[in-house]
Protein backbone atom coordinates (compact mmCIF):
# COMPACT_ATOMS: atom_id res chain seq x y z
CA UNK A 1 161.67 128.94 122.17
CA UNK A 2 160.34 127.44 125.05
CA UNK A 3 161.09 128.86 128.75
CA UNK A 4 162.90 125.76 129.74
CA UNK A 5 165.12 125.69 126.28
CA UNK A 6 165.78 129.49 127.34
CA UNK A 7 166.46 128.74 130.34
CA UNK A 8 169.18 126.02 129.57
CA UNK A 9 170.54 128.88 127.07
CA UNK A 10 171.30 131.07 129.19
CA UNK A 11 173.10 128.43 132.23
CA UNK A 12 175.09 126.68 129.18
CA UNK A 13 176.27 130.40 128.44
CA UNK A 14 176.81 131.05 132.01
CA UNK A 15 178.82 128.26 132.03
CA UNK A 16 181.00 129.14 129.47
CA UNK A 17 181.61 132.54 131.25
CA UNK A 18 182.42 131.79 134.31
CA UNK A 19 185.69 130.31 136.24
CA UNK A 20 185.30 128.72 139.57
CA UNK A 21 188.13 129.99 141.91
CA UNK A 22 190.46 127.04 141.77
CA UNK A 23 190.14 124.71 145.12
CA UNK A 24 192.32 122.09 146.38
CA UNK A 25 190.49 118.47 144.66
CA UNK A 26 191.40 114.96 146.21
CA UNK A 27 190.47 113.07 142.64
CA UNK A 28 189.97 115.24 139.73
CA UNK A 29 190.66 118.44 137.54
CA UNK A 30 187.12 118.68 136.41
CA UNK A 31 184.63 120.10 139.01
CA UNK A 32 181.06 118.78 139.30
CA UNK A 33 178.20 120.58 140.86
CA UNK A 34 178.86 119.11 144.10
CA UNK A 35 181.94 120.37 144.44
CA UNK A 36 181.21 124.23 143.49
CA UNK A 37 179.00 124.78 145.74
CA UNK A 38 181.94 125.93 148.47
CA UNK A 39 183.79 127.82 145.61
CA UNK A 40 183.69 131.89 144.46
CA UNK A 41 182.54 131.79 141.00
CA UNK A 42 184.58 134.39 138.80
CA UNK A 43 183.23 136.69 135.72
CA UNK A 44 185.77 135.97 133.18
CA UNK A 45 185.65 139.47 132.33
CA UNK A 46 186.52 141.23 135.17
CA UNK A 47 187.44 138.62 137.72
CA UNK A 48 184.94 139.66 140.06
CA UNK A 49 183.53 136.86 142.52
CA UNK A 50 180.12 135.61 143.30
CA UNK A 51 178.96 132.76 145.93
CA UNK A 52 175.85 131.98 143.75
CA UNK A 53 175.17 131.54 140.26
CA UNK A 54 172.11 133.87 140.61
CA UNK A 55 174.68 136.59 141.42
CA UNK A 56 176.89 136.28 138.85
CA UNK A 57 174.23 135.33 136.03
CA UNK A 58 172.79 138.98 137.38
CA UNK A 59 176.40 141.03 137.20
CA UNK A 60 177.30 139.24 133.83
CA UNK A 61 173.83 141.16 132.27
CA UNK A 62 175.76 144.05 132.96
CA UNK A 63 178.70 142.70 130.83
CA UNK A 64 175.91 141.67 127.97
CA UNK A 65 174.07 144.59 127.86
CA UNK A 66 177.37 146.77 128.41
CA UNK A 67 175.79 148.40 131.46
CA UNK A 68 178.39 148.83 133.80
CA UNK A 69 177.86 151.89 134.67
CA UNK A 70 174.58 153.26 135.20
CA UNK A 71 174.06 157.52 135.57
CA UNK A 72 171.29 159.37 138.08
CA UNK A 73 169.17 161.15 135.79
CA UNK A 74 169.01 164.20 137.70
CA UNK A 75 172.90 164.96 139.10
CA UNK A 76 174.65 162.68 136.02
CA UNK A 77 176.69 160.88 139.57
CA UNK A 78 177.98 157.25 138.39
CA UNK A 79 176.79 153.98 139.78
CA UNK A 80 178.23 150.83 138.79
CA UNK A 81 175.72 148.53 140.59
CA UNK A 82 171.80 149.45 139.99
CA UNK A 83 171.41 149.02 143.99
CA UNK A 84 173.77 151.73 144.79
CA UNK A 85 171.84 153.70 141.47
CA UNK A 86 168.16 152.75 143.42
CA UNK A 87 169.81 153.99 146.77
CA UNK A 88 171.07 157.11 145.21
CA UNK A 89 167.83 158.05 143.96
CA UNK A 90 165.86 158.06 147.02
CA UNK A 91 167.83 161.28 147.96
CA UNK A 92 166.47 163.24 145.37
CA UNK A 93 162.45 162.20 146.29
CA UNK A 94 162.12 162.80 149.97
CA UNK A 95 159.16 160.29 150.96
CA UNK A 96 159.82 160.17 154.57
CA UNK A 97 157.79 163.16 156.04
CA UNK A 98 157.77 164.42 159.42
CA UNK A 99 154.21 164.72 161.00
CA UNK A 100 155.24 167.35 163.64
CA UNK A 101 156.75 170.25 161.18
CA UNK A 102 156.71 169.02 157.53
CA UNK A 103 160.18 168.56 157.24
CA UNK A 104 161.12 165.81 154.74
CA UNK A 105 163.77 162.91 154.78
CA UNK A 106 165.28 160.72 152.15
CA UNK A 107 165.61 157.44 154.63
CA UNK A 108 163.37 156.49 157.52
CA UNK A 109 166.40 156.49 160.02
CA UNK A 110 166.80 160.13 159.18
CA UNK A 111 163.48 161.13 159.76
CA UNK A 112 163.87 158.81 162.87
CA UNK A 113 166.73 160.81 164.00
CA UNK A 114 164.78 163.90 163.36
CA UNK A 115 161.99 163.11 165.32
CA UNK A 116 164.28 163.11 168.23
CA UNK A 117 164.29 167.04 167.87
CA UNK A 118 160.36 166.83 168.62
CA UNK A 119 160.40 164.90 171.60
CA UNK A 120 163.63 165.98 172.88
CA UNK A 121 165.21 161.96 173.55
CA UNK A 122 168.77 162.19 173.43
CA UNK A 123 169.51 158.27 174.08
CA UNK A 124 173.34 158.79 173.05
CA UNK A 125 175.40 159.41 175.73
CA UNK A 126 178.91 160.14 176.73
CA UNK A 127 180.80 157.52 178.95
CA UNK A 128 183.32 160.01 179.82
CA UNK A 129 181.06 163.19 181.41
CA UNK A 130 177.63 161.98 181.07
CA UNK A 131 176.37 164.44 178.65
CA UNK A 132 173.97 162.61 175.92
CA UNK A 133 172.84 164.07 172.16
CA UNK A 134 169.87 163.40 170.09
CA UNK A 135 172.53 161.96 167.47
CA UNK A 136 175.16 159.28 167.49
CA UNK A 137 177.17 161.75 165.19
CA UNK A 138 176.81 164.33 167.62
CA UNK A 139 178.03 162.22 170.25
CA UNK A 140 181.56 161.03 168.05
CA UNK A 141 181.99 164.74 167.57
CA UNK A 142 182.09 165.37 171.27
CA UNK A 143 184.12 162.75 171.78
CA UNK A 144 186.76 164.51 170.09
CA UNK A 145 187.19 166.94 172.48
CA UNK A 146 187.41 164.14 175.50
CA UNK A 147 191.17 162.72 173.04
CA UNK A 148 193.33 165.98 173.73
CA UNK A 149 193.63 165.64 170.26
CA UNK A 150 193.42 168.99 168.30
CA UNK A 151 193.94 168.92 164.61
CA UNK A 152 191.85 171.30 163.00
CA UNK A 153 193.87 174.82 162.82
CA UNK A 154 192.25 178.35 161.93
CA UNK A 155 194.55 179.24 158.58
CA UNK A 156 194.61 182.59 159.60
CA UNK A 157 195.99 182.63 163.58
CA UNK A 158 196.96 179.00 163.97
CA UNK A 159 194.66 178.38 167.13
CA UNK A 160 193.85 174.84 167.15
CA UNK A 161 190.34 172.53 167.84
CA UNK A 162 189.41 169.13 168.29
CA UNK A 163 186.20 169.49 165.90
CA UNK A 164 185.82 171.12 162.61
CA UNK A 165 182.90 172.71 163.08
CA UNK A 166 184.22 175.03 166.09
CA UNK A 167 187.26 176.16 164.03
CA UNK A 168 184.92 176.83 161.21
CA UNK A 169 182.90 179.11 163.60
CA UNK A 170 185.79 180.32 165.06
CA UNK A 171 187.27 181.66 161.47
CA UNK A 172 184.49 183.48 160.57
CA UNK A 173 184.91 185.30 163.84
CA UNK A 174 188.44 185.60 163.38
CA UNK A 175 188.13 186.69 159.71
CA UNK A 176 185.87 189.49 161.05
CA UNK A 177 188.57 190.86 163.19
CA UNK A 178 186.80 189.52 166.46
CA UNK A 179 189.12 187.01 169.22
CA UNK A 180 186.57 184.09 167.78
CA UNK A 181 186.68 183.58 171.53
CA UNK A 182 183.05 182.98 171.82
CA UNK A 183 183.10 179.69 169.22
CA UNK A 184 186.23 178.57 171.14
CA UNK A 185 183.91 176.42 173.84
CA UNK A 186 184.23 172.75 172.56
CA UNK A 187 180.99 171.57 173.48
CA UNK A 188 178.95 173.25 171.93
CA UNK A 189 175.80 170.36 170.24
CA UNK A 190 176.36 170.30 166.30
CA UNK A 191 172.61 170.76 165.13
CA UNK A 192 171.88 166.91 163.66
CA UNK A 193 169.01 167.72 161.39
């Protein structure tokens, strides 16, 4: 079979598979070419939607090959796209090494984050006091205690906090009988790394 007779194959199946989303037509019932080319195409399977045929010809393999869901060889975790599997799998090889203490990373913008550690840059800062972090998650944690807003309680003396992490410091002071007064200070910098 030639590439060209496989090729038309596979687009006359395609066509038979698929459903453009129906769209208001001036004339006619029957949609040319022309006229897709604004509308979602549908998988007749599982109604999902597509703006190009290239997309949906890719998901419908999926259908074909009865792929839909696709494991991670090493912690058996469930991906139904093979992007989200290829994402997933960086976190278990670490490529992204620091050059300062050997510390490795999973994403560049991690190790870019780390990095931060090194040359001390904390470019994230707080528009209510002023005080900046290495990390922009750092940064919405401290925010927290700028709302008033406290509502993580200790389960064993009710005290509450605006961020998790100080009432998880505070319990295990409080569990050891102490006042957990010294992990009561709000602003303390979550370590980002």
């Amino acid at each position: 079979m030639s590439i060209n007779t496989k090729r038309k194959s596979i687009f006359e199946t395609i066509e038979d598979l698929i459903s453009p989303d129906p769209a208001p037509s001036s004339s006619s019932s029957s949609a040319s070419c022309s006229s897709l080319d604004n509308q979602k195409l549908v998988c007749q399977f599982c109604k999902k939607t597509y703006l190009t045929y290239f997309g949906l010809r890719r998901h419908l393999q999926f259908h074909k090959e009865g792929k839909l869901q696709q494991s991670c060889p090493h912690c058996k975790k469930v991906y139904r796209s093979p992007g989200a599997l290829k994402m997933h799998l960086k976190t278990h090889s670490l490529p992204c090494v620091c050059n300062d203490c050997g510390k490795s990373f999973s994403r560049p913008w991690l190790l870019k984050g780390h990095l931060r550690t090194h040359t001390g840059e904390k470019p994230f800062g707080c528009e209510f006091c002023g005080r900046c972090f290495a990390d922009r998650s750092n940064l919405r944690a401290h925010l927290q205690t700028h709302s008033g807003e406290k509502k993580h309680r200790c389960s064993r003396c009710g005290q509450s906090f605006a961020r998790v992490q100080v009432r998880q410091r505070h319990e295990q002071c409080c569990r050891g009988g102490g006042s957990g007064g010294e992990a009561e200070k709000e602003d303390v910098e979550v370590d980002g790394d």
